[in-house]
Structure formats: C-alpha cells, structure tokens
PDB file of N, CA and C in Angstrom:
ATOM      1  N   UNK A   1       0.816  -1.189   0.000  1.00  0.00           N
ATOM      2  CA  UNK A   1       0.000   0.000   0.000  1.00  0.00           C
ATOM      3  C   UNK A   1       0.860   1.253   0.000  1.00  0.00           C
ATOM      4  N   UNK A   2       2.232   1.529  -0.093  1.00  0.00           N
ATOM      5  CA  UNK A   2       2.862   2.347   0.163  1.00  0.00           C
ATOM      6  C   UNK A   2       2.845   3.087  -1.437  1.00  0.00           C
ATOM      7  N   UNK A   3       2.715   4.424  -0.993  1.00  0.00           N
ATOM      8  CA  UNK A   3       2.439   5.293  -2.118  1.00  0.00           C
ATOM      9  C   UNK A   3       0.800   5.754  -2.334  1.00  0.00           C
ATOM     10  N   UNK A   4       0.166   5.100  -1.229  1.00  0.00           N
ATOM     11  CA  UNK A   4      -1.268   5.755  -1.086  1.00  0.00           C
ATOM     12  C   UNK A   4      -1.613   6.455  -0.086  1.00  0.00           C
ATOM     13  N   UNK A   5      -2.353   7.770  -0.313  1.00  0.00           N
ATOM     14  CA  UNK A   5      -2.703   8.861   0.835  1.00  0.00           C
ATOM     15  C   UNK A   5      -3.530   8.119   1.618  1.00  0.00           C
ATOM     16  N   UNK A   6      -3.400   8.963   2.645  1.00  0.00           N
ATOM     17  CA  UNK A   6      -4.947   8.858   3.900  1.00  0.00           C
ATOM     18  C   UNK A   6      -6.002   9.395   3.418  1.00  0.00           C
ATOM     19  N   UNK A   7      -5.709  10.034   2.602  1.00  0.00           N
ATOM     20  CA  UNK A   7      -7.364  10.743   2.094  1.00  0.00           C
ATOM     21  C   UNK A   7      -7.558   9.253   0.273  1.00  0.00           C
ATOM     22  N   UNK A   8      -7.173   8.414  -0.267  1.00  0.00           N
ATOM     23  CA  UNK A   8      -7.128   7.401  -0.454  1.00  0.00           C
ATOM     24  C   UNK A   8      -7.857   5.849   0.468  1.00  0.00           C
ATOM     25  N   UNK A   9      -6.998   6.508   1.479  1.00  0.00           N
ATOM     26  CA  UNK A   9      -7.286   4.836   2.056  1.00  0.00           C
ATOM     27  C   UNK A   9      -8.628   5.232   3.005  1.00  0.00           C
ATOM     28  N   UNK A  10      -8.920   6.474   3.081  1.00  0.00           N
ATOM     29  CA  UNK A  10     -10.372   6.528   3.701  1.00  0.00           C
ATOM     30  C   UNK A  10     -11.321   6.691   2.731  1.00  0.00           C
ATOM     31  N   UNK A  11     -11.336   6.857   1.647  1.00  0.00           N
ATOM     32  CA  UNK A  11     -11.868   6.791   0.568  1.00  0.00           C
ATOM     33  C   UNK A  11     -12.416   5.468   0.433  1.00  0.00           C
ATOM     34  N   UNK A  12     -11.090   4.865   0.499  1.00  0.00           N
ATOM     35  CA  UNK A  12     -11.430   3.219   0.205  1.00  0.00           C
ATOM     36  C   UNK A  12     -12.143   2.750   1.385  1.00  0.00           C
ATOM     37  N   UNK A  13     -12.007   2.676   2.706  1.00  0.00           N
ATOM     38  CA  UNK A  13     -12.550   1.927   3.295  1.00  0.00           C
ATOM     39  C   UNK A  13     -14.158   2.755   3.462  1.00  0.00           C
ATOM     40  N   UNK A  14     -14.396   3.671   2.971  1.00  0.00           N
ATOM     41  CA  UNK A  14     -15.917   4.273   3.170  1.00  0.00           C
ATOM     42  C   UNK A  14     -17.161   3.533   2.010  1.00  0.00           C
ATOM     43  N   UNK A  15     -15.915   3.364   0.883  1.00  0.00           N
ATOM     44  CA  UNK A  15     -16.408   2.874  -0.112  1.00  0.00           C
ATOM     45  C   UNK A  15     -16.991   1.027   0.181  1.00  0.00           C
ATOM     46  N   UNK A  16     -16.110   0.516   0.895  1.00  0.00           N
ATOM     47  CA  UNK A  16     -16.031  -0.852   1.588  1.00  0.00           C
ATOM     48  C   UNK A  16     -17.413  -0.914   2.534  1.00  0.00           C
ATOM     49  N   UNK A  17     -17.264   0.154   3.089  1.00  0.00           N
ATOM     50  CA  UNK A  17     -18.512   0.229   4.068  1.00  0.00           C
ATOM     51  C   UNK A  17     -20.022   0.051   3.844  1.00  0.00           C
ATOM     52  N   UNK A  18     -19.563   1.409   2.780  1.00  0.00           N
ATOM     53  CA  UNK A  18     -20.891   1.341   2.085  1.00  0.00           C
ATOM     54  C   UNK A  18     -21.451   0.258   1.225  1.00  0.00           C
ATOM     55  N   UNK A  19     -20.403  -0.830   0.502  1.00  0.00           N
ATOM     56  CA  UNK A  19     -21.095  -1.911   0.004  1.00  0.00           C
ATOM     57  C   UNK A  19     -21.418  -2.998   0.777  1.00  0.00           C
ATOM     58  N   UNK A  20     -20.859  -2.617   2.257  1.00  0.00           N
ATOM     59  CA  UNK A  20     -21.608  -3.810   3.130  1.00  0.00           C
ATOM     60  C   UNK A  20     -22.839  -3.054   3.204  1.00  0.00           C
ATOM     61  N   UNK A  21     -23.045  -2.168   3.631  1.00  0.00           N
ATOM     62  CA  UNK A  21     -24.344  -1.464   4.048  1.00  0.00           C
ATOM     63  C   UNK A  21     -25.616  -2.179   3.264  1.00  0.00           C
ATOM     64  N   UNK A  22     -24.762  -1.568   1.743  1.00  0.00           N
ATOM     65  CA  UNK A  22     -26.079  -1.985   0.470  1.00  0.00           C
ATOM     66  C   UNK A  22     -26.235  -3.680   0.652  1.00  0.00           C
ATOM     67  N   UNK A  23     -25.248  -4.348   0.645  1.00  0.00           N
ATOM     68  CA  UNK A  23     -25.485  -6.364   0.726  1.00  0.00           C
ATOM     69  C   UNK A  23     -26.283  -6.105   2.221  1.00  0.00           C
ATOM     70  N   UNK A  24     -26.415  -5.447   2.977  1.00  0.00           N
ATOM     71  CA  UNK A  24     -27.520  -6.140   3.949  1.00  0.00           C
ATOM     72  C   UNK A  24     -29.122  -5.198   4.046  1.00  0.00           C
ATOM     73  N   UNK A  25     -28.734  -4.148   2.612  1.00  0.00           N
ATOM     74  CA  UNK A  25     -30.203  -4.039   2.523  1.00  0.00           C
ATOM     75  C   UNK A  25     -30.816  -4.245   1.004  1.00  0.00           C
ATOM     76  N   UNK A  26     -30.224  -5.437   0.606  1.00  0.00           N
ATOM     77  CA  UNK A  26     -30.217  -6.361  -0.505  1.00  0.00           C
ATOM     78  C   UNK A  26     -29.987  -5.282  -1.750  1.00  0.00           C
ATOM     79  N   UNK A  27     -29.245  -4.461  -1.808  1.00  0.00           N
ATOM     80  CA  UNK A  27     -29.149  -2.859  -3.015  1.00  0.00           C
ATOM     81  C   UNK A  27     -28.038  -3.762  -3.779  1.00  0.00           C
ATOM     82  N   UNK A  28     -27.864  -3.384  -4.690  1.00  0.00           N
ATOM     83  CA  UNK A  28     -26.887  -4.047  -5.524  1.00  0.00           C
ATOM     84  C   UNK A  28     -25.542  -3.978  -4.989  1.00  0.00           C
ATOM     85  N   UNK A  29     -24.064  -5.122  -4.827  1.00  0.00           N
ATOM     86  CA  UNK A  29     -23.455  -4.637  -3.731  1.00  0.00           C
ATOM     87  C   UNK A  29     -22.190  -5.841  -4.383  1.00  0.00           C
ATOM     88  N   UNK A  30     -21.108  -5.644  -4.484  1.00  0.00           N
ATOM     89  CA  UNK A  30     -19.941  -6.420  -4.630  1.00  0.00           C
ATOM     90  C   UNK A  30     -20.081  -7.686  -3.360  1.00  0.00           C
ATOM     91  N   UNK A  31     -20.313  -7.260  -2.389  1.00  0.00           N
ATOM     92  CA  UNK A  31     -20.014  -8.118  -1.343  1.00  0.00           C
ATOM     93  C   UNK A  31     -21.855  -9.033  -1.163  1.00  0.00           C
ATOM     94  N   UNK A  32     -21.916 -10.306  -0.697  1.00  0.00           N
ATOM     95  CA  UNK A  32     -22.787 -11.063  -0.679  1.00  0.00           C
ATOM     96  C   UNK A  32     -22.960 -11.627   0.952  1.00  0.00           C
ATOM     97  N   UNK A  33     -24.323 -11.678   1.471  1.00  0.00           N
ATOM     98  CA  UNK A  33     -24.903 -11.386   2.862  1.00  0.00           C
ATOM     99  C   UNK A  33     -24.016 -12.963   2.930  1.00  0.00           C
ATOM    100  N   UNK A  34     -23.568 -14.030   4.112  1.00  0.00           N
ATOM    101  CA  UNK A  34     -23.340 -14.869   3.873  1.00  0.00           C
ATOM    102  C   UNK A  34     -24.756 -15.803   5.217  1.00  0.00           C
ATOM    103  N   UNK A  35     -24.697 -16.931   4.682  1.00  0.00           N
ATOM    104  CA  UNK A  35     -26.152 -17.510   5.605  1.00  0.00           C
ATOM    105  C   UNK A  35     -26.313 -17.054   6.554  1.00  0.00           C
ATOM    106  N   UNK A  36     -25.283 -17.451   7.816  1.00  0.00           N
ATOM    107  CA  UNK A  36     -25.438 -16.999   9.032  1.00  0.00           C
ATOM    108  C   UNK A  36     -25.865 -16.003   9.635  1.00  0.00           C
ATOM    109  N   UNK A  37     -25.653 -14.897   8.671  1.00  0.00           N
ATOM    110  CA  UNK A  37     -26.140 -13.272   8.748  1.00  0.00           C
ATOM    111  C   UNK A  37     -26.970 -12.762   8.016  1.00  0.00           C
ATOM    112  N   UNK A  38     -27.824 -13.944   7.707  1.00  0.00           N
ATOM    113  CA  UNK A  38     -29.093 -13.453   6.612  1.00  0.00           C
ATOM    114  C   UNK A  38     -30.400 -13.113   7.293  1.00  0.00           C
ATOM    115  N   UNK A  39     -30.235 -13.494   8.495  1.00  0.00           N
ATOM    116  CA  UNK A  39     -31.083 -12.811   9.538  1.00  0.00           C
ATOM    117  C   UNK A  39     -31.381 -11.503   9.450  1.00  0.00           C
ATOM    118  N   UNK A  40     -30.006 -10.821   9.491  1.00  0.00           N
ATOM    119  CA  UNK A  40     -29.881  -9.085   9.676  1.00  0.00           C
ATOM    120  C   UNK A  40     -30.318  -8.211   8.466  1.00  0.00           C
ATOM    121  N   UNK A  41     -30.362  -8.902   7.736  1.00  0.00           N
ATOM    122  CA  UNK A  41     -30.695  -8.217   6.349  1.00  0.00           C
ATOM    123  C   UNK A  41     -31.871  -7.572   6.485  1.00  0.00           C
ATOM    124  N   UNK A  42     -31.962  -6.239   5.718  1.00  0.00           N
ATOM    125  CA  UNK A  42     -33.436  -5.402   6.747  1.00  0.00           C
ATOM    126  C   UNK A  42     -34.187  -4.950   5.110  1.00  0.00           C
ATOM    127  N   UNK A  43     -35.260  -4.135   5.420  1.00  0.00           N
ATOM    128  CA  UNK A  43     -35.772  -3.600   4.355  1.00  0.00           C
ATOM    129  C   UNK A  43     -35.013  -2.155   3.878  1.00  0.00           C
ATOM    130  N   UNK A  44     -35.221  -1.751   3.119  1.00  0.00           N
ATOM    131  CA  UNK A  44     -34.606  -0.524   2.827  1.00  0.00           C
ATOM    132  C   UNK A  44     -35.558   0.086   3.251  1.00  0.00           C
ATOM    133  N   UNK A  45     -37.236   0.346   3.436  1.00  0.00           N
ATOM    134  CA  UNK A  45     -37.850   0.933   4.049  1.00  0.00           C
ATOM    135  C   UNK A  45     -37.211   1.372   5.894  1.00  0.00           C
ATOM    136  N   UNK A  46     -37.392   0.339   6.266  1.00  0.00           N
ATOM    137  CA  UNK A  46     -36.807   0.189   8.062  1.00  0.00           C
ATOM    138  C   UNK A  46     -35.566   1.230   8.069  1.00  0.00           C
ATOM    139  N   UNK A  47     -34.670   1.434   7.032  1.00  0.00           N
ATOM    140  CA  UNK A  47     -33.304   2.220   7.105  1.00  0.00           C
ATOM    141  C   UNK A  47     -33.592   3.187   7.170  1.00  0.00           C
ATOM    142  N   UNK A  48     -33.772   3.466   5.147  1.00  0.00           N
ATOM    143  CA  UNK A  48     -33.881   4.846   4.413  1.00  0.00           C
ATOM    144  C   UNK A  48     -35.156   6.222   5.246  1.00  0.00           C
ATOM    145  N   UNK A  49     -34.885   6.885   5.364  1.00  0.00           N
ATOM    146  CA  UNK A  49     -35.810   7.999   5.461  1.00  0.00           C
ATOM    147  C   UNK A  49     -36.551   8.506   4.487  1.00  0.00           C
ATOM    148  N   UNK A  50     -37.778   9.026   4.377  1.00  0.00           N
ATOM    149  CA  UNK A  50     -38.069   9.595   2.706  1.00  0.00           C
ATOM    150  C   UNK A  50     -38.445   9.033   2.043  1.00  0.00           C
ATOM    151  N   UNK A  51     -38.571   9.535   0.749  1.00  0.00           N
ATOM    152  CA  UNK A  51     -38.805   8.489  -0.615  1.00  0.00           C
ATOM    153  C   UNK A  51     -38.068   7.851  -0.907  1.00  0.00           C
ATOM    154  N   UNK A  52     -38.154   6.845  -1.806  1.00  0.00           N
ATOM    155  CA  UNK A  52     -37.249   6.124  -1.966  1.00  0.00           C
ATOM    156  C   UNK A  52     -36.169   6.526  -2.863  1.00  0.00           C
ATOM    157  N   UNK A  53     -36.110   7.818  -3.470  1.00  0.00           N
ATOM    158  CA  UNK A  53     -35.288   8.856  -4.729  1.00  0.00           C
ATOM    159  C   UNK A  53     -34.105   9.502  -3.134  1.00  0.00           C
ATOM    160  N   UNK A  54     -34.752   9.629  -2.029  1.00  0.00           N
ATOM    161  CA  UNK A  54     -33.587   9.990  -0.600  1.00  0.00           C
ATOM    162  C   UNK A  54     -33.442   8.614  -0.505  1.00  0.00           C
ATOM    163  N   UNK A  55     -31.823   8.709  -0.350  1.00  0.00           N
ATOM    164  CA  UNK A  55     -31.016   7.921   0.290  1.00  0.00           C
ATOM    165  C   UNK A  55     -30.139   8.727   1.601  1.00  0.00           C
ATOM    166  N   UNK A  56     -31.152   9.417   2.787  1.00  0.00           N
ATOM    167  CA  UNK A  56     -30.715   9.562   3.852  1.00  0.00           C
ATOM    168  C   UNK A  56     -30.521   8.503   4.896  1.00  0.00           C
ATOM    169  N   UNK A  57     -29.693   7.728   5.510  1.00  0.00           N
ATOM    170  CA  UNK A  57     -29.607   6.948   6.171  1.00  0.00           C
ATOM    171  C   UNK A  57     -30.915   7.211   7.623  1.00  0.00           C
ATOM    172  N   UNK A  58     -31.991   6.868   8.255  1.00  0.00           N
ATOM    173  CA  UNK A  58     -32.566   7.014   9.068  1.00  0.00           C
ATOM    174  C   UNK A  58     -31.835   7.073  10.740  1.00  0.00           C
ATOM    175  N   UNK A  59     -32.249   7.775  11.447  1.00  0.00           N
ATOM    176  CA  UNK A  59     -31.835   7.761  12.365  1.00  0.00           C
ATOM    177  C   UNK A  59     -31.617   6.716  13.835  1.00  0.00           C
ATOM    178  N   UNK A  60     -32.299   5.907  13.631  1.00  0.00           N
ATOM    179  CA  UNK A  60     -32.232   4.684  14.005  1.00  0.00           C
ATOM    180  C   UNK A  60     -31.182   3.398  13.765  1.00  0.00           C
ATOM    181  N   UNK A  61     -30.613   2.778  14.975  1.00  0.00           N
ATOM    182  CA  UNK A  61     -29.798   1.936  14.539  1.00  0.00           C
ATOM    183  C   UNK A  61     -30.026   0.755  13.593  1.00  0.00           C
ATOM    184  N   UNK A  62     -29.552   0.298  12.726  1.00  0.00           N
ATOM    185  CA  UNK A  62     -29.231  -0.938  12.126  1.00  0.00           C
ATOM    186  C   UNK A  62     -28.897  -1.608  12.743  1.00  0.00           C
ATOM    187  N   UNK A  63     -27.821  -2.227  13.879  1.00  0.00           N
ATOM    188  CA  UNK A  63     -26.990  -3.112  14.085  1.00  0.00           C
ATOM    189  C   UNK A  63     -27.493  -3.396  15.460  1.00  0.00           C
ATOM    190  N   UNK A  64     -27.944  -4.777  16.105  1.00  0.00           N
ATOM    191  CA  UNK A  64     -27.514  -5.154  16.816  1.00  0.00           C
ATOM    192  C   UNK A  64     -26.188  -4.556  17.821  1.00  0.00           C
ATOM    193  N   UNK A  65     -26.030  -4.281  18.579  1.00  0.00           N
ATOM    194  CA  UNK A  65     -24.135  -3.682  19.317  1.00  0.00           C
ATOM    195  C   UNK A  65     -23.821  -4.590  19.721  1.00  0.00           C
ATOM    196  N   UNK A  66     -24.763  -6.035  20.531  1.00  0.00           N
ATOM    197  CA  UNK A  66     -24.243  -7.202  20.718  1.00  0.00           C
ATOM    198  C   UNK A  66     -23.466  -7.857  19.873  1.00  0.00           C
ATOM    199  N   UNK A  67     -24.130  -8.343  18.914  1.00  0.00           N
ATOM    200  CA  UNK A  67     -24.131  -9.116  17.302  1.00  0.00           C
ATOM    201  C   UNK A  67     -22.457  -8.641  17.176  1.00  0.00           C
ATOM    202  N   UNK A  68     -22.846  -7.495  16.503  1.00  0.00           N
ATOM    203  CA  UNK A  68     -21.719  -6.386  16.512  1.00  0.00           C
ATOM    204  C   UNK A  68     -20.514  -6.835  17.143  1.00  0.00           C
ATOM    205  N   UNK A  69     -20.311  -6.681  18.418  1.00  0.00           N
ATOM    206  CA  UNK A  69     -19.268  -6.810  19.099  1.00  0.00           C
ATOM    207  C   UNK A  69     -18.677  -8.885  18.863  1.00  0.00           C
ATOM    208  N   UNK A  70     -19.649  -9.580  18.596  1.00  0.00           N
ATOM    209  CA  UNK A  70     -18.980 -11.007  18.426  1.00  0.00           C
ATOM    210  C   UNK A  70     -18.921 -10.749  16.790  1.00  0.00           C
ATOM    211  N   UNK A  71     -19.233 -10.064  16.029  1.00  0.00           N
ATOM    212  CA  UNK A  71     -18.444 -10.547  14.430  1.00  0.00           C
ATOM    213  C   UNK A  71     -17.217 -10.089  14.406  1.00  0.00           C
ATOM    214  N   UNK A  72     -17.206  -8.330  15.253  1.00  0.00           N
ATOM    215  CA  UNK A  72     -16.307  -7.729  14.832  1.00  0.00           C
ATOM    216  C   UNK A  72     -15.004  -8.361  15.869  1.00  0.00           C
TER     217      UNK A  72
END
C-alpha cells in the first residue's frame, strides 16, 4: 500500500462500508450477505428515510451492538 494517501485509504474503506451497508439491505453490492447473517438483512424501508429517490440513512440503529461486538 505504500504510495497511497490517507485521504485514499479513507476513501477506500468508506467505499467498503458502504457496500456492506447496500449487501444487507439487498441494493446491488460487490459483497454477498453470507447464511449466518441473513437474519440481519433489513428492508430498505426500516433504514432509508423519505422516498425512496432519498437515500438519507434514518436515524435509528441498524446493528444489533451485541451481534456487533462477536463478528467484529
């Protein structure tokens, strides 16, 4: 990785983020929910705020913090 900025590698990992986000609210997504965690998979209604043309994230959590704390 040497020869890549911090404003790069946060780039990248926001970008990473965000395609987990979309695989667990089934949006089109490089990364794929795997069984065990097909539980968590939510509606995009339950997330999104708005119409469905806003993609404001809702103010409400997504995640489990339990869950959370044994994947991560």
């Amino acid at each position: 990785m040497a020869g890549l900025s911090i404003d790069a590698v946060k780039d990248l990992v926001s970008k990473q983020r965000n395609d987990v986000k979309r695989a667990f609210l089934g949006i089109h997504s490089p990364y794929v929910v795997r069984l065990e965690y097909v539980e968590y998979v939510q509606s995009q209604s339950d997330v999104f705020d708005g119409n469905p043309g806003k993609c404001a994230f809702a103010d409400k959590p997504s995640v489990d913090p339990v869950k959370y704390k044994e994947v991560y």
